[in-house]
C-alpha atoms as a PDB file:
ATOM      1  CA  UNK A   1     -71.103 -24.845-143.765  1.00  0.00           C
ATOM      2  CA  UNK A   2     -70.667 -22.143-141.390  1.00  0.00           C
ATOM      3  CA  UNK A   3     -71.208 -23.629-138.549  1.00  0.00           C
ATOM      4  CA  UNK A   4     -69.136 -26.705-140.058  1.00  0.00           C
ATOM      5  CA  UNK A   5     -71.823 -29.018-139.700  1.00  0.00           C
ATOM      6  CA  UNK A   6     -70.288 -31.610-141.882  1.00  0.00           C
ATOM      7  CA  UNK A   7     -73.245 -34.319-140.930  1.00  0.00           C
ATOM      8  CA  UNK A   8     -75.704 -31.939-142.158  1.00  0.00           C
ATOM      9  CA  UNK A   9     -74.625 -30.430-144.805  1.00  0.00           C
ATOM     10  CA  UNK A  10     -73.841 -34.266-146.213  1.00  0.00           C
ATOM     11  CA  UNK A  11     -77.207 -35.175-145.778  1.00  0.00           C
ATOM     12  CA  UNK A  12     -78.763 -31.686-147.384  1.00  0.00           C
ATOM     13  CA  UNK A  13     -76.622 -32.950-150.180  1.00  0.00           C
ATOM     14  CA  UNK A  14     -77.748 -36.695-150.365  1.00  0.00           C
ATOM     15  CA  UNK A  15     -81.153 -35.023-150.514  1.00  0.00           C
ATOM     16  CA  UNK A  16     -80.268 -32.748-152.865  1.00  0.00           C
ATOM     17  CA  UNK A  17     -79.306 -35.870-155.020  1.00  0.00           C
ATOM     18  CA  UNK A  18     -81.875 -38.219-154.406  1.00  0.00           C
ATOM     19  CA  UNK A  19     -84.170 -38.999-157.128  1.00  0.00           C
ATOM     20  CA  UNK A  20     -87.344 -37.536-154.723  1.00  0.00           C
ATOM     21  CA  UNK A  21     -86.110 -33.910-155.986  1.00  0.00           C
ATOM     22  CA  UNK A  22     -86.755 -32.015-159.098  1.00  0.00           C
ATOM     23  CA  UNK A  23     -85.226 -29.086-160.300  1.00  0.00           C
ATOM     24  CA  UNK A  24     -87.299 -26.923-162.646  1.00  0.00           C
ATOM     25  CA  UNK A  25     -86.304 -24.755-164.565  1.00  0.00           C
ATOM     26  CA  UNK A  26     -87.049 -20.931-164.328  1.00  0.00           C
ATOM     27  CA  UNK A  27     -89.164 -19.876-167.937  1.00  0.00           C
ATOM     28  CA  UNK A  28     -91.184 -16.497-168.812  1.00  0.00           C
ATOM     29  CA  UNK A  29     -94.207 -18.636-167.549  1.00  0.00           C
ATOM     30  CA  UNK A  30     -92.468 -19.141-163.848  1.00  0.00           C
ATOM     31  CA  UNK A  31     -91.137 -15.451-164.140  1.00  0.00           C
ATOM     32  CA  UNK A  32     -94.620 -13.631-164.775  1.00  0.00           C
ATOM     33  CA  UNK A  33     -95.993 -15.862-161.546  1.00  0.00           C
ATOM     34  CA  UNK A  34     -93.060 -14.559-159.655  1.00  0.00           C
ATOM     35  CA  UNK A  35     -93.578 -10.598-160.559  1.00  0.00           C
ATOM     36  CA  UNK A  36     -97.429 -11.426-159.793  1.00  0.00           C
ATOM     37  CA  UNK A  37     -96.911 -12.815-156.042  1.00  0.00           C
ATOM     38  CA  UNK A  38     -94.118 -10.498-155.511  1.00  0.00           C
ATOM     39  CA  UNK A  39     -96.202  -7.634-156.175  1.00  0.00           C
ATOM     40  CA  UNK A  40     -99.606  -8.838-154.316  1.00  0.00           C
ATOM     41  CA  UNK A  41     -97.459 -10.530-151.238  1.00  0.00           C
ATOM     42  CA  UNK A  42     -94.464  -8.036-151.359  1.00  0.00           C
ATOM     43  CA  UNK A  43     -91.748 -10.739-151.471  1.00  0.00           C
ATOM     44  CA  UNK A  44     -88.704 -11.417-152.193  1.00  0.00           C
ATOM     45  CA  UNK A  45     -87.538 -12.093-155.209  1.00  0.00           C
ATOM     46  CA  UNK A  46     -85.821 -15.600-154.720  1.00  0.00           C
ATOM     47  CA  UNK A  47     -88.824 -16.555-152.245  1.00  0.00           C
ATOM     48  CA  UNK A  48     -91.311 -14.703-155.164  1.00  0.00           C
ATOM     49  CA  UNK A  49     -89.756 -17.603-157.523  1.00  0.00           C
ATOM     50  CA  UNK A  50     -89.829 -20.566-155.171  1.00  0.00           C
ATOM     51  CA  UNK A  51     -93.615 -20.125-154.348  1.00  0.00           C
ATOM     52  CA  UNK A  52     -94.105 -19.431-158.490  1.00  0.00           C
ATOM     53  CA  UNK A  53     -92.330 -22.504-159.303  1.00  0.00           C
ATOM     54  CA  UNK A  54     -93.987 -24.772-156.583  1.00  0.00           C
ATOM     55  CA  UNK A  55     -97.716 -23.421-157.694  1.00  0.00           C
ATOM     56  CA  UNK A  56     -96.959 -24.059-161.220  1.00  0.00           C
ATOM     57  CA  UNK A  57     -95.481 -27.696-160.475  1.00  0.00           C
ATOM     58  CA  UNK A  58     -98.588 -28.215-158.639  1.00  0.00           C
ATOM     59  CA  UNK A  59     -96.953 -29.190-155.166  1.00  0.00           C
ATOM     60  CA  UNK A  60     -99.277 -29.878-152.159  1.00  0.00           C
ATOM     61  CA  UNK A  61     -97.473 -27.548-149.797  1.00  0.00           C
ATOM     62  CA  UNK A  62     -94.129 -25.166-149.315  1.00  0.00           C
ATOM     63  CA  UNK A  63     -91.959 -26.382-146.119  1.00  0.00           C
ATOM     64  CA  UNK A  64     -89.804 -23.278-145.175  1.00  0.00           C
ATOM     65  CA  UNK A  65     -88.365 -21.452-141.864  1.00  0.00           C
ATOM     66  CA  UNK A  66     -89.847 -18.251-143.204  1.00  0.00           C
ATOM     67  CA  UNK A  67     -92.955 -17.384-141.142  1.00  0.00           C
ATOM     68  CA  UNK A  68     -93.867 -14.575-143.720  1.00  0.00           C
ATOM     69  CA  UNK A  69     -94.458 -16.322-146.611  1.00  0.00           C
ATOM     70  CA  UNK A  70     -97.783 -17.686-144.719  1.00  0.00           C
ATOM     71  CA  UNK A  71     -98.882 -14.556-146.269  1.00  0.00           C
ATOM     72  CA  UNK A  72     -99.257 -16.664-149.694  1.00  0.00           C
ATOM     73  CA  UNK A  73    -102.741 -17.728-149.981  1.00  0.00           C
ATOM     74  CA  UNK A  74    -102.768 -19.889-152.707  1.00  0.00           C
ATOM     75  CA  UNK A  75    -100.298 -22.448-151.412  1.00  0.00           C
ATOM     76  CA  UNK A  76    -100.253 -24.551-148.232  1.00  0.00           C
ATOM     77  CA  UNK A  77     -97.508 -23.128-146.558  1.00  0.00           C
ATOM     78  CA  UNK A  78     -95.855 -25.502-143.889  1.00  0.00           C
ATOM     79  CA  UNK A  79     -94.000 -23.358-141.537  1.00  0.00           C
ATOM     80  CA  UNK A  80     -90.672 -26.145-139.689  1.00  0.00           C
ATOM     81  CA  UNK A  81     -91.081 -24.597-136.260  1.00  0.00           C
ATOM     82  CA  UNK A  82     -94.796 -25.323-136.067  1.00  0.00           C
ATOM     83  CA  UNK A  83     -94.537 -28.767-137.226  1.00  0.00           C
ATOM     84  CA  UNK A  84     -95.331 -31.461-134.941  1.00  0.00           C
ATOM     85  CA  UNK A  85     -93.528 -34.737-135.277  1.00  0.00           C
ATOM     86  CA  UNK A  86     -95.767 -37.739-133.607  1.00  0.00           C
END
């Protein structure tokens, strides 16, 4: 929005949208994950609950920009910049 990328930020929304996301919702269950990888990665908090919420939704990997959360063992982590598109 910034950068007044209209295009983009149109599609992040249609994405956003799309029936291919789900939202979860944050409970005491999510929250005790997120104090646990905080404290044994030293996250974030907001990137403590995204990596809580996508191991306890059982997701196959986490795609993010952020080279550091590699770190997180228990989790594929798929960093953008490495990816490869064939």
């Amino acid at each position: 929005m910034r950068l007044g990328l209209v295009d983009l930020e149109r599609a992040f929304v249609n994405v956003l949208l799309s029936n291919d996301v789900v939202f979860v919702d944050i409970n005491a269950v999510i929250a005790q994950a997120a104090a646990r990888i905080r404290s044994l990665y030293n996250l974030q908090l907001p990137d403590a609950l995204q990596v809580a919420i996508a191991l306890t939704s059982n997701c196959d990997a986490f795609l993010t920009n952020d080279e550091t959360l590699k770190r997180v063992t228990e989790l594929r982590i798929l960093v953008v910049g490495e990816l490869e598109v064939e």
